[in-house]
C-alpha atoms as a PDB file:
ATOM      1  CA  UNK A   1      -6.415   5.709   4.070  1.00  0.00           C
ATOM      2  CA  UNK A   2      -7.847   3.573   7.014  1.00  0.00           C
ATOM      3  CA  UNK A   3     -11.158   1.189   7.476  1.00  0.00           C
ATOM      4  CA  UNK A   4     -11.155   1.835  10.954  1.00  0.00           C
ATOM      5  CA  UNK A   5      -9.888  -0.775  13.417  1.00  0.00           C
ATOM      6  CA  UNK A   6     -12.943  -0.636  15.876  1.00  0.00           C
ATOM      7  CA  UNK A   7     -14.962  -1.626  13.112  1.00  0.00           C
ATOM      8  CA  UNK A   8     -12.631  -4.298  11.881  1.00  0.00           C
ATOM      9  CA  UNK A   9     -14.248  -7.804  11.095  1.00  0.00           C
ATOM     10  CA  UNK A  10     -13.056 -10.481  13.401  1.00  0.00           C
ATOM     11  CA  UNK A  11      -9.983 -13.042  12.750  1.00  0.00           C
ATOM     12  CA  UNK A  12     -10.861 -16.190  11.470  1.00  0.00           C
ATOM     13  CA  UNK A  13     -10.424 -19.128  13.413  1.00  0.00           C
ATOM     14  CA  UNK A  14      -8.760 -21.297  10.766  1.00  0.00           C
ATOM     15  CA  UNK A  15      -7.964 -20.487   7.426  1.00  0.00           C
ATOM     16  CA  UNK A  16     -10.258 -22.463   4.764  1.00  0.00           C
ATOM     17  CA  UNK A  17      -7.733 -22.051   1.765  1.00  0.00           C
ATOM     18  CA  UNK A  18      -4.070 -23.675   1.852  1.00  0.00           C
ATOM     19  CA  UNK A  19      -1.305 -20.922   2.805  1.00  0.00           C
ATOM     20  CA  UNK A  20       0.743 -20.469  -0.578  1.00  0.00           C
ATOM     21  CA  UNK A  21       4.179 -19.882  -0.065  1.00  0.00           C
ATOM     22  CA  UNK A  22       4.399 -16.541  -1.776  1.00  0.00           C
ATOM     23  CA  UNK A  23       8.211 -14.505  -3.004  1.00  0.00           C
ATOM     24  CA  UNK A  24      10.110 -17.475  -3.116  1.00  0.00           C
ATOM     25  CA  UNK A  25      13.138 -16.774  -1.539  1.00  0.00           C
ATOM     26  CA  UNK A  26      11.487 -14.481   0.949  1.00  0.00           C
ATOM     27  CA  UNK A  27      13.818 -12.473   2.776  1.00  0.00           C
ATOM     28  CA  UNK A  28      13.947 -10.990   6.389  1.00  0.00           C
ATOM     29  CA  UNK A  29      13.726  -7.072   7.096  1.00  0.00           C
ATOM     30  CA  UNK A  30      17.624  -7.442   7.968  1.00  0.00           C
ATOM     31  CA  UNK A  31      18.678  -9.186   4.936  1.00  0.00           C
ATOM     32  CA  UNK A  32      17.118  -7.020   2.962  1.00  0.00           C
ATOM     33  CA  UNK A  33      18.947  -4.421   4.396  1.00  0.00           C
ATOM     34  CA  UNK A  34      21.775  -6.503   3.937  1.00  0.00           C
ATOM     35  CA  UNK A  35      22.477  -6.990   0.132  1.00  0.00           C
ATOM     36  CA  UNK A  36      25.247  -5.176  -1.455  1.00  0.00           C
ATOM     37  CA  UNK A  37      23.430  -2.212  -3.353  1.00  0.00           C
ATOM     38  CA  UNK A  38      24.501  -3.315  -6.854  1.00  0.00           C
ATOM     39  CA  UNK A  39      23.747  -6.459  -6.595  1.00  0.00           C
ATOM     40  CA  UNK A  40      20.363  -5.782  -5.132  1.00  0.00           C
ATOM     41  CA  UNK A  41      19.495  -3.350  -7.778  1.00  0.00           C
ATOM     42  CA  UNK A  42      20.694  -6.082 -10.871  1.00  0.00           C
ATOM     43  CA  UNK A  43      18.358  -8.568  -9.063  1.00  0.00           C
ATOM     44  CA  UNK A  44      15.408  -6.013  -8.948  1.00  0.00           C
ATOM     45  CA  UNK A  45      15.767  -4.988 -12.533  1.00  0.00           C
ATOM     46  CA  UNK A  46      15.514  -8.596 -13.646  1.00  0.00           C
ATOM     47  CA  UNK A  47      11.805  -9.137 -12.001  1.00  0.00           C
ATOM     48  CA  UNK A  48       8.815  -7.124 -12.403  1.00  0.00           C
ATOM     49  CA  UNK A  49       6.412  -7.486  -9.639  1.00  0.00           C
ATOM     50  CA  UNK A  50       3.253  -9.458 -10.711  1.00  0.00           C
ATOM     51  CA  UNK A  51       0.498  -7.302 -10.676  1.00  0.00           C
ATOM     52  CA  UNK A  52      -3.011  -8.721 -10.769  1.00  0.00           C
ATOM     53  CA  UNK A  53      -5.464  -6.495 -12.761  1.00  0.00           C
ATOM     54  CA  UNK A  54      -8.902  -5.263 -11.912  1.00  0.00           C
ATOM     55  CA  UNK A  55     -10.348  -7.498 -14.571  1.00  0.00           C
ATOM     56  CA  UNK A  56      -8.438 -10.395 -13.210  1.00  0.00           C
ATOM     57  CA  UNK A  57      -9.943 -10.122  -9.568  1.00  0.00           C
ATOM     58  CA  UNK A  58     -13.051  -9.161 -10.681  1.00  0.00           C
ATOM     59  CA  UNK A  59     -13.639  -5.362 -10.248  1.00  0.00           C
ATOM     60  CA  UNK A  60     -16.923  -3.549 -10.792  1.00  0.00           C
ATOM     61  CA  UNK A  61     -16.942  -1.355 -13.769  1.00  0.00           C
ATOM     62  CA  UNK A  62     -16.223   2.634 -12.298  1.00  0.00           C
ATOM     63  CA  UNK A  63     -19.418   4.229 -11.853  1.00  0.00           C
ATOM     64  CA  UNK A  64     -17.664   7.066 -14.165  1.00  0.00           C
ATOM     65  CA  UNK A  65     -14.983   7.240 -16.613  1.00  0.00           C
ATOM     66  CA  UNK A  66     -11.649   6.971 -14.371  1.00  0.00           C
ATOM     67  CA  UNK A  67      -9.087  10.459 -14.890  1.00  0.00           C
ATOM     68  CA  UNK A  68      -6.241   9.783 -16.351  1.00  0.00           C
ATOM     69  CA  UNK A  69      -3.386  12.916 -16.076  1.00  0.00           C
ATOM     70  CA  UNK A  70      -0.788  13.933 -18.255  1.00  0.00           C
ATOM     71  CA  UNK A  71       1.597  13.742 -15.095  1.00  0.00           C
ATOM     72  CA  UNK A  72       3.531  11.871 -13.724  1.00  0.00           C
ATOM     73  CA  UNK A  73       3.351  11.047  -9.614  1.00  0.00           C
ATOM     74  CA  UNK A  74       6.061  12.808  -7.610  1.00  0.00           C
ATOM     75  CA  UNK A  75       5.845  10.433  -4.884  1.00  0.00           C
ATOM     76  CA  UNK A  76       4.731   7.275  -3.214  1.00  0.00           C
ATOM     77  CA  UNK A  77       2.030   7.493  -0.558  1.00  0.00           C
ATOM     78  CA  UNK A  78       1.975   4.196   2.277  1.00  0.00           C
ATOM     79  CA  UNK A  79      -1.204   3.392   3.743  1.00  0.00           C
ATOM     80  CA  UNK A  80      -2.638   0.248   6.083  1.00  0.00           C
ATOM     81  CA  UNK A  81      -6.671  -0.813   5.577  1.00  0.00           C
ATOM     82  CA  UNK A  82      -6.091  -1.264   9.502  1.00  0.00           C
ATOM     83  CA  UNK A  83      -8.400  -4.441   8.746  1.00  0.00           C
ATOM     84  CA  UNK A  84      -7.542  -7.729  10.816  1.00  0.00           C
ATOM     85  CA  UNK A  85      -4.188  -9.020  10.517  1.00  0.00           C
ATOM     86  CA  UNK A  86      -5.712 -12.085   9.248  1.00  0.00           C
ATOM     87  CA  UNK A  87      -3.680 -15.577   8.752  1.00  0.00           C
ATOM     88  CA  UNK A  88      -5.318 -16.528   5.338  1.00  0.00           C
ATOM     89  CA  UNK A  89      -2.668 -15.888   2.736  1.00  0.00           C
ATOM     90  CA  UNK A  90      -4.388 -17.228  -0.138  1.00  0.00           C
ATOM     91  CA  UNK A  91      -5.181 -15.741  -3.374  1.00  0.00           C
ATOM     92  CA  UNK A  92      -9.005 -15.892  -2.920  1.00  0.00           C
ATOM     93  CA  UNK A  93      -7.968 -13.837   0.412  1.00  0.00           C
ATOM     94  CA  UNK A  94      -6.281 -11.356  -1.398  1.00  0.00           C
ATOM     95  CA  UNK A  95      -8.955 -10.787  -3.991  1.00  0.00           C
ATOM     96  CA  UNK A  96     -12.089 -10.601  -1.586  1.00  0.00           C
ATOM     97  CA  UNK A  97     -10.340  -8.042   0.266  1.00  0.00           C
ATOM     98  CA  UNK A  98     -10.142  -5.860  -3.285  1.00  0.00           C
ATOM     99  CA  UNK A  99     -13.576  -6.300  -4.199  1.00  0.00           C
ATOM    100  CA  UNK A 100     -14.968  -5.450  -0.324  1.00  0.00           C
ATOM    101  CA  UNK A 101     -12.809  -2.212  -0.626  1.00  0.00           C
ATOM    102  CA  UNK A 102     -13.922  -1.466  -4.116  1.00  0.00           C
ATOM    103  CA  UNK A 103     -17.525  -2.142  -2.398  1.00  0.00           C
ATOM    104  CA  UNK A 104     -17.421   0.084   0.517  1.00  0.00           C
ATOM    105  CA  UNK A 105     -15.599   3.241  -1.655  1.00  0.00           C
ATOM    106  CA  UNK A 106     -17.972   3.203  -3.908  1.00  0.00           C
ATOM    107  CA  UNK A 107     -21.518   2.173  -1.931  1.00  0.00           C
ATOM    108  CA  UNK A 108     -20.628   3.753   0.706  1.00  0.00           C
ATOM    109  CA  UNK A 109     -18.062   6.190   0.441  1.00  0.00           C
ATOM    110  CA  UNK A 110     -19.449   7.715  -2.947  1.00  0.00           C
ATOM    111  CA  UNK A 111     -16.199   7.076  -4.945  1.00  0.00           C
ATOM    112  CA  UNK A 112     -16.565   6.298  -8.963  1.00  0.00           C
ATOM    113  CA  UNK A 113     -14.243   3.378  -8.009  1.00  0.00           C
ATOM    114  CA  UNK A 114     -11.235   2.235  -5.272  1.00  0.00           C
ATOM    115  CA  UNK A 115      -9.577   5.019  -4.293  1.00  0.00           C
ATOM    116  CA  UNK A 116      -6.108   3.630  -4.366  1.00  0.00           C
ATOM    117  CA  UNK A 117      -3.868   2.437  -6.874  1.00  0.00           C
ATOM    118  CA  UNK A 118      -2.561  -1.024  -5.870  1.00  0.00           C
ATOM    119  CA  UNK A 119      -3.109  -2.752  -2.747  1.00  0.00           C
ATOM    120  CA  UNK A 120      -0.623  -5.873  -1.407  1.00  0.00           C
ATOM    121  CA  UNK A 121      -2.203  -7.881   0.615  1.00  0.00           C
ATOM    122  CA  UNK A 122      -1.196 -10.316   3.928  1.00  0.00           C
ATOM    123  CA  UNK A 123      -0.018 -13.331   1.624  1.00  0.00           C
ATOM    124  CA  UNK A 124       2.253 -10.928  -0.416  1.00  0.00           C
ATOM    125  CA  UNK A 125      -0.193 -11.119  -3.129  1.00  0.00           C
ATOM    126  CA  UNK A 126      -0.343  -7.006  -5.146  1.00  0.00           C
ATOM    127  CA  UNK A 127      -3.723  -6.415  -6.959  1.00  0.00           C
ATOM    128  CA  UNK A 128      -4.676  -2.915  -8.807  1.00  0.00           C
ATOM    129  CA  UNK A 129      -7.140  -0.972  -7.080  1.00  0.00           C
ATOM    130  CA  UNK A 130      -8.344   1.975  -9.178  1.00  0.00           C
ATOM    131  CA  UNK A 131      -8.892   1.294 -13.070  1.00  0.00           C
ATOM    132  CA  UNK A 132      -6.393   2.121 -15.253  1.00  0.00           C
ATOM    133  CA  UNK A 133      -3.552   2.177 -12.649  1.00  0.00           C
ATOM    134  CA  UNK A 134      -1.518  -0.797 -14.019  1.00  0.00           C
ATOM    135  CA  UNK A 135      -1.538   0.553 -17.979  1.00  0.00           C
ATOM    136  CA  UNK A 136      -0.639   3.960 -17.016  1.00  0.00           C
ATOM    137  CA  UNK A 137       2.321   2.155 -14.476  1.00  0.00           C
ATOM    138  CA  UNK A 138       3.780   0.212 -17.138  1.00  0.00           C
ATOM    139  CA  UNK A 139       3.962   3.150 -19.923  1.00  0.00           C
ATOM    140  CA  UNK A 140       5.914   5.356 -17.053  1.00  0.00           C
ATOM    141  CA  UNK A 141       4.139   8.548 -18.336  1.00  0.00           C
ATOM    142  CA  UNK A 142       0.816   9.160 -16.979  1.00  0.00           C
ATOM    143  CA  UNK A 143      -0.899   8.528 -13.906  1.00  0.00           C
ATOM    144  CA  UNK A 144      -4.866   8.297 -12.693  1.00  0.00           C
ATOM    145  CA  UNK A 145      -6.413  10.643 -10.119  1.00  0.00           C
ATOM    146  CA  UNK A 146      -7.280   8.961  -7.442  1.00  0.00           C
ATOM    147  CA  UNK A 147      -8.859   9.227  -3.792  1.00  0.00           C
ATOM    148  CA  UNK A 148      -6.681   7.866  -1.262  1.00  0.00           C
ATOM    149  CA  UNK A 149      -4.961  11.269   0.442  1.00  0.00           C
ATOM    150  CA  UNK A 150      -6.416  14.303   0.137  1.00  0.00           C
ATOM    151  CA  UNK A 151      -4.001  17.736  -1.574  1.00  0.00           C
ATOM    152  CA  UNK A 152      -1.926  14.691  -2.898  1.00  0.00           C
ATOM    153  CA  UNK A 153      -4.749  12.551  -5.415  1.00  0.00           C
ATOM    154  CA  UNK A 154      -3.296  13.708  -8.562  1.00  0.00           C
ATOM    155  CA  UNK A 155       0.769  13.505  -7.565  1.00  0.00           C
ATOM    156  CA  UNK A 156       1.322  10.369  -5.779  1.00  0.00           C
ATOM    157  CA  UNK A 157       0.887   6.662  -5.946  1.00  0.00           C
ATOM    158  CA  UNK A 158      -1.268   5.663  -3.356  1.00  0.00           C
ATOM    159  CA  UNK A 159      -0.836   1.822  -1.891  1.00  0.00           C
ATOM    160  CA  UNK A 160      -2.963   0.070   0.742  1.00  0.00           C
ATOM    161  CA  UNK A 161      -1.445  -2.865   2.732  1.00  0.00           C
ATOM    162  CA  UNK A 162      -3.775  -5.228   4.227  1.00  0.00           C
ATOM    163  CA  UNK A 163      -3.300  -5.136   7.930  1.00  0.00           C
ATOM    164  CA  UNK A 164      -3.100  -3.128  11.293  1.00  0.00           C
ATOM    165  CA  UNK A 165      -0.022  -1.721  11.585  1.00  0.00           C
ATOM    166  CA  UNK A 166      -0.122  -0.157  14.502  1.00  0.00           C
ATOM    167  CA  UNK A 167       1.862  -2.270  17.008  1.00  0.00           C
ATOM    168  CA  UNK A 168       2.995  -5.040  14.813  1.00  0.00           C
ATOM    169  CA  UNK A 169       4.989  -5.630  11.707  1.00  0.00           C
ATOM    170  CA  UNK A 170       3.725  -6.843   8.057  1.00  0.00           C
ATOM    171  CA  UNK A 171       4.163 -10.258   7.205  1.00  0.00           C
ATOM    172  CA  UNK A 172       7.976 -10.336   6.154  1.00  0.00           C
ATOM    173  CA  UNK A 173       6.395 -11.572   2.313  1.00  0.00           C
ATOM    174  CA  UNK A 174       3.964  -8.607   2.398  1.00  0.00           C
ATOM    175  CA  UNK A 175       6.712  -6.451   3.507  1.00  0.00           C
ATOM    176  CA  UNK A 176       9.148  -7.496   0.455  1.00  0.00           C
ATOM    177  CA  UNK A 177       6.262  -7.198  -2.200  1.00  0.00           C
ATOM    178  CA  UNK A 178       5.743  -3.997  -1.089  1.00  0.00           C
ATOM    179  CA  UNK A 179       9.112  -3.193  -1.215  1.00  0.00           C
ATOM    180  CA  UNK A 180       9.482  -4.752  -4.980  1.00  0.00           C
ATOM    181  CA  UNK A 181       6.148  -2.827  -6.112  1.00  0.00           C
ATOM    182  CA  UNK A 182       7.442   0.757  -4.459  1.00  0.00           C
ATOM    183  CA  UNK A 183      10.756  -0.357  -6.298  1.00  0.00           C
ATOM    184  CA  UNK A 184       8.700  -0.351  -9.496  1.00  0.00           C
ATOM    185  CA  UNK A 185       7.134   2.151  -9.376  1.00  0.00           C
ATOM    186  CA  UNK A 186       9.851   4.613  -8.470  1.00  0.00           C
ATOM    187  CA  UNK A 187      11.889   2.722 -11.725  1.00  0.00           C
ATOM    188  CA  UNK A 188       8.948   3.383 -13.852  1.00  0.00           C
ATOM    189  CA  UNK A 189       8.109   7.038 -12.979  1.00  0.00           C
ATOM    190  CA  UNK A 190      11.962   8.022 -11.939  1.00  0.00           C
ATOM    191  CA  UNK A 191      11.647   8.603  -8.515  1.00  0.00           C
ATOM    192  CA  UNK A 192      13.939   8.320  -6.137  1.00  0.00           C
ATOM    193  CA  UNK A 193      13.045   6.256  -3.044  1.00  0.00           C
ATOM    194  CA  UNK A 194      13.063   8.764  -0.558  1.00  0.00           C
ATOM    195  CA  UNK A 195      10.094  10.158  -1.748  1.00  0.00           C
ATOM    196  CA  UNK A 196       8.044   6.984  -0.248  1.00  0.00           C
ATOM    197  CA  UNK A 197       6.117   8.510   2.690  1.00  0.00           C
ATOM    198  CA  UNK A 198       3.036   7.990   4.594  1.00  0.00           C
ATOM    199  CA  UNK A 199      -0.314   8.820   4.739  1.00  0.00           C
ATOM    200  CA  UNK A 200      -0.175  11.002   8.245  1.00  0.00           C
ATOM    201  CA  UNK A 201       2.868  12.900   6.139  1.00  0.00           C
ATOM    202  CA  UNK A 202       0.027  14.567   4.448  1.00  0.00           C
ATOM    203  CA  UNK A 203      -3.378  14.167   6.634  1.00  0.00           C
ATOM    204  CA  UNK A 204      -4.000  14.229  10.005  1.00  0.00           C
ATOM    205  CA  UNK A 205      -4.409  10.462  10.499  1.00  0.00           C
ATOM    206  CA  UNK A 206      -2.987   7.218  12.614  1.00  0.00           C
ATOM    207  CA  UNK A 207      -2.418   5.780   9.209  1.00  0.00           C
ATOM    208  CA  UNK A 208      -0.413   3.869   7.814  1.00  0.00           C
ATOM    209  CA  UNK A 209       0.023   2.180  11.626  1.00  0.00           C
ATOM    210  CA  UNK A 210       2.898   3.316  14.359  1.00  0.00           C
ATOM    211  CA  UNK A 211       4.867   0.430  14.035  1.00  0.00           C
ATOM    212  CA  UNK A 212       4.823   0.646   9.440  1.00  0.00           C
ATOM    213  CA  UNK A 213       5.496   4.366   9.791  1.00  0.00           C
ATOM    214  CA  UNK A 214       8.510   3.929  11.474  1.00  0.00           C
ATOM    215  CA  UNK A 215       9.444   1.385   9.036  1.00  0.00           C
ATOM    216  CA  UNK A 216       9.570   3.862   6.221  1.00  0.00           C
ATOM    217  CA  UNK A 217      13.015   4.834   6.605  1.00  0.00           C
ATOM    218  CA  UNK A 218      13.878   0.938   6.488  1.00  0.00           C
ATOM    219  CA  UNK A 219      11.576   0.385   3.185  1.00  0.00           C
ATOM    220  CA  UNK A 220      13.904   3.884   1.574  1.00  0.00           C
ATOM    221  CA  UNK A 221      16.646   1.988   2.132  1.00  0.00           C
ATOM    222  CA  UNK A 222      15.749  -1.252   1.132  1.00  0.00           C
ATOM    223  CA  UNK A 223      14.141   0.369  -2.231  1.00  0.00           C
ATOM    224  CA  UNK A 224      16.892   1.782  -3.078  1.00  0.00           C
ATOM    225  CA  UNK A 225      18.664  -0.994  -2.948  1.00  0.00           C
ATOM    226  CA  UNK A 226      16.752  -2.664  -5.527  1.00  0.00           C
ATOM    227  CA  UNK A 227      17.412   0.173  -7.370  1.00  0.00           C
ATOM    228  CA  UNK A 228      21.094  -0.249  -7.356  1.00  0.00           C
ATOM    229  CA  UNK A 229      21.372   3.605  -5.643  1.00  0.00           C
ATOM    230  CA  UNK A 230      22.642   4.982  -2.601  1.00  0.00           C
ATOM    231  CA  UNK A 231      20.206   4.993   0.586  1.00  0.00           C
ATOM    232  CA  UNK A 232      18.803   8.395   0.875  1.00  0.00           C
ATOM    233  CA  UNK A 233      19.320  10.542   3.708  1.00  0.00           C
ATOM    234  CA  UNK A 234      17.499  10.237   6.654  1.00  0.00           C
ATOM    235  CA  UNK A 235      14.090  12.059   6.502  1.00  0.00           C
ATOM    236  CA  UNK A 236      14.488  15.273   9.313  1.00  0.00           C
ATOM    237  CA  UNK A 237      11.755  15.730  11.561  1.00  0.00           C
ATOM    238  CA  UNK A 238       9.041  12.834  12.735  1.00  0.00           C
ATOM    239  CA  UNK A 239       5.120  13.144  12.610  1.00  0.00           C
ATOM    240  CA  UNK A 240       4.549  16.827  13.291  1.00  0.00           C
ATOM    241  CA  UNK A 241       0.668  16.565  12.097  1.00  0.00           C
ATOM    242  CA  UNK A 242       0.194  13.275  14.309  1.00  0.00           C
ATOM    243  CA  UNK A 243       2.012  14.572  17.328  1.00  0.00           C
ATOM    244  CA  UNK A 244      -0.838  17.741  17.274  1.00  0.00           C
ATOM    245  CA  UNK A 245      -3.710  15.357  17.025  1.00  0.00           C
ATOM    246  CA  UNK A 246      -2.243  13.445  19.829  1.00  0.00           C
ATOM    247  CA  UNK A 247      -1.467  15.856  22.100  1.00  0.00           C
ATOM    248  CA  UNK A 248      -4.947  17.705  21.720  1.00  0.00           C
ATOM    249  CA  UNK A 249      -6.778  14.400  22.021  1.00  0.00           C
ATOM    250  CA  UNK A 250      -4.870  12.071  23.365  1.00  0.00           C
ATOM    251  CA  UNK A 251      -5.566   9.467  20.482  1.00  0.00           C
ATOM    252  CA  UNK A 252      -4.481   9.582  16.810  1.00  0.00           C
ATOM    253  CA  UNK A 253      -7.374  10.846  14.807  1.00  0.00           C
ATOM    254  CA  UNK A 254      -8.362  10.492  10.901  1.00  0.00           C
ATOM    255  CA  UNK A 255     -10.897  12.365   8.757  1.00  0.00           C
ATOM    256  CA  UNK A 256     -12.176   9.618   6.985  1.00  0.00           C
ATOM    257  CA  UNK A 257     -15.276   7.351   8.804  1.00  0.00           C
ATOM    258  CA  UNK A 258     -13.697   4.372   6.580  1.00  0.00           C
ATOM    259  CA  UNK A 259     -14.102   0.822   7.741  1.00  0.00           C
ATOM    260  CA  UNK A 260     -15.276  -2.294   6.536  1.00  0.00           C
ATOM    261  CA  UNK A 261     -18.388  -3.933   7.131  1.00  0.00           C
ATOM    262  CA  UNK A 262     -17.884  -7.199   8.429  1.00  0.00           C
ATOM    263  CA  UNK A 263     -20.484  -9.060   5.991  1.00  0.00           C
ATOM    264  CA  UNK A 264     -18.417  -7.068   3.486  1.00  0.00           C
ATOM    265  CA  UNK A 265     -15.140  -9.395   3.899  1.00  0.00           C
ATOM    266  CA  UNK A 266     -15.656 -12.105   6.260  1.00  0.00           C
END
């Protein structure tokens, strides 16, 4: 899922909230990649990601009663709000950016509420998106039907990361809570981490970013390894939906007319 970047609001000059230190202890792509597997995987099991709640940032009651299934997800699905890549790491960052995407999915868009799961955000900070996402997360049984990829709403985990990825790299904190919460979720459903993909897997979209895509294979890895398991095989194949829209266009292209009004997160 993408808010397009040619409607993106504008960078801010300077921050107006004090840049938390977020992930204490937060770790570069390579040493990530670095830790032995086991004892990766004993320092993952010891931490649950913090995960604040829709009530906690202030979410807007779903204009319907959210769908819960009797499934579980069979996958993880990687997306980028291809919104600034904003310096403001704060918390009250973080949560405006939930509540103007819980705005524009459901004003505009026509959506009973979000239309992803979770969403981490520039500062490293992970919030719920849809209702109902983090109760059915921690029980390991269920999940909710949601809206962020189409032929894959009721079988994946859908998560939105606060950025445009398309030429340059998440925020090494935003990077490793996504990491941790994929890590999570694939302990609490039991899935195995190379079925983390992203959202041009299944749609013909630029999303989740060039530069995040290829990352994927890094974040398998590096899940796994919090998972104290062997790094899957390599993934065959590249982008064969992307390369069509490409070559026919000469641009990546996206169903969705998503973006963000700028008044909507400033």
């Amino acid at each position: 899922m993408t808010f397009s970047a040619l409607h993106q609001p504008p960078a801010r000059a300077a921050a107006p909230y004090t840049r938390r230190s977020v992930l204490a202890g937060a770790f570069a792509l390579a040493a990530a990649t670095a830790l032995p597997l086991a004892a990766a995987g004993r320092a993952y099991s010891a931490a649950v990601p913090d995960i604040i709640g829709c009530a906690a940032w202030g979410a807007r009651a779903a204009s319907e009663p959210v769908v819960v299934l009797a499934n579980r997800p069979e996958r993880i699905i990687v997306h980028h709000t291809a919104t600034a890549n904003v310096t403001d790491y704060s918390m009250q960052r973080a949560v405006a950016l939930a509540r103007a995407i819980q705005t524009y999915h459901m004003d505009a868009q026509g959506w009973i509420d979000t239309g992803q799961h979770f969403t981490v955000s520039r500062g490293a900070f992970v919030l719920e998106g849809r209702h109902n996402s983090l109760a059915e997360l921690r029980t390991g049984t269920r999940q909710v039907r949601a809206a962020h990829c189409v032929g894959q709403n009721t079988v994946s985990i859908g998560i939105e990361n606060e950025g445009t990825y398309t030429s340059q790299a998440p925020p090494a904190a935003q990077y490793a809570a996504l990491a941790d919460l994929c890590a999570h979720i694939c302990d609490q459903y039991g899935l195995p981490a190379s079925e983390i993909y992203g959202h041009r897997d299944f749609n013909a979209t630029s999303c989740p970013g060039d530069h995040l895509y290829a990352m994927l294979p890094t974040l398998r890895k590096d899940v796994a390894a919090r998972l104290g398991m062997p790094a899957p095989e390599p993934a065959e194949g590249s982008d064969p939906i992307g390369d069509l829209v490409r070559e026919a266009t000469g641009r990546p292209a996206s169903p969705y007319a998503e973006y963000l009004p700028a008044g909507l997160l400033p």
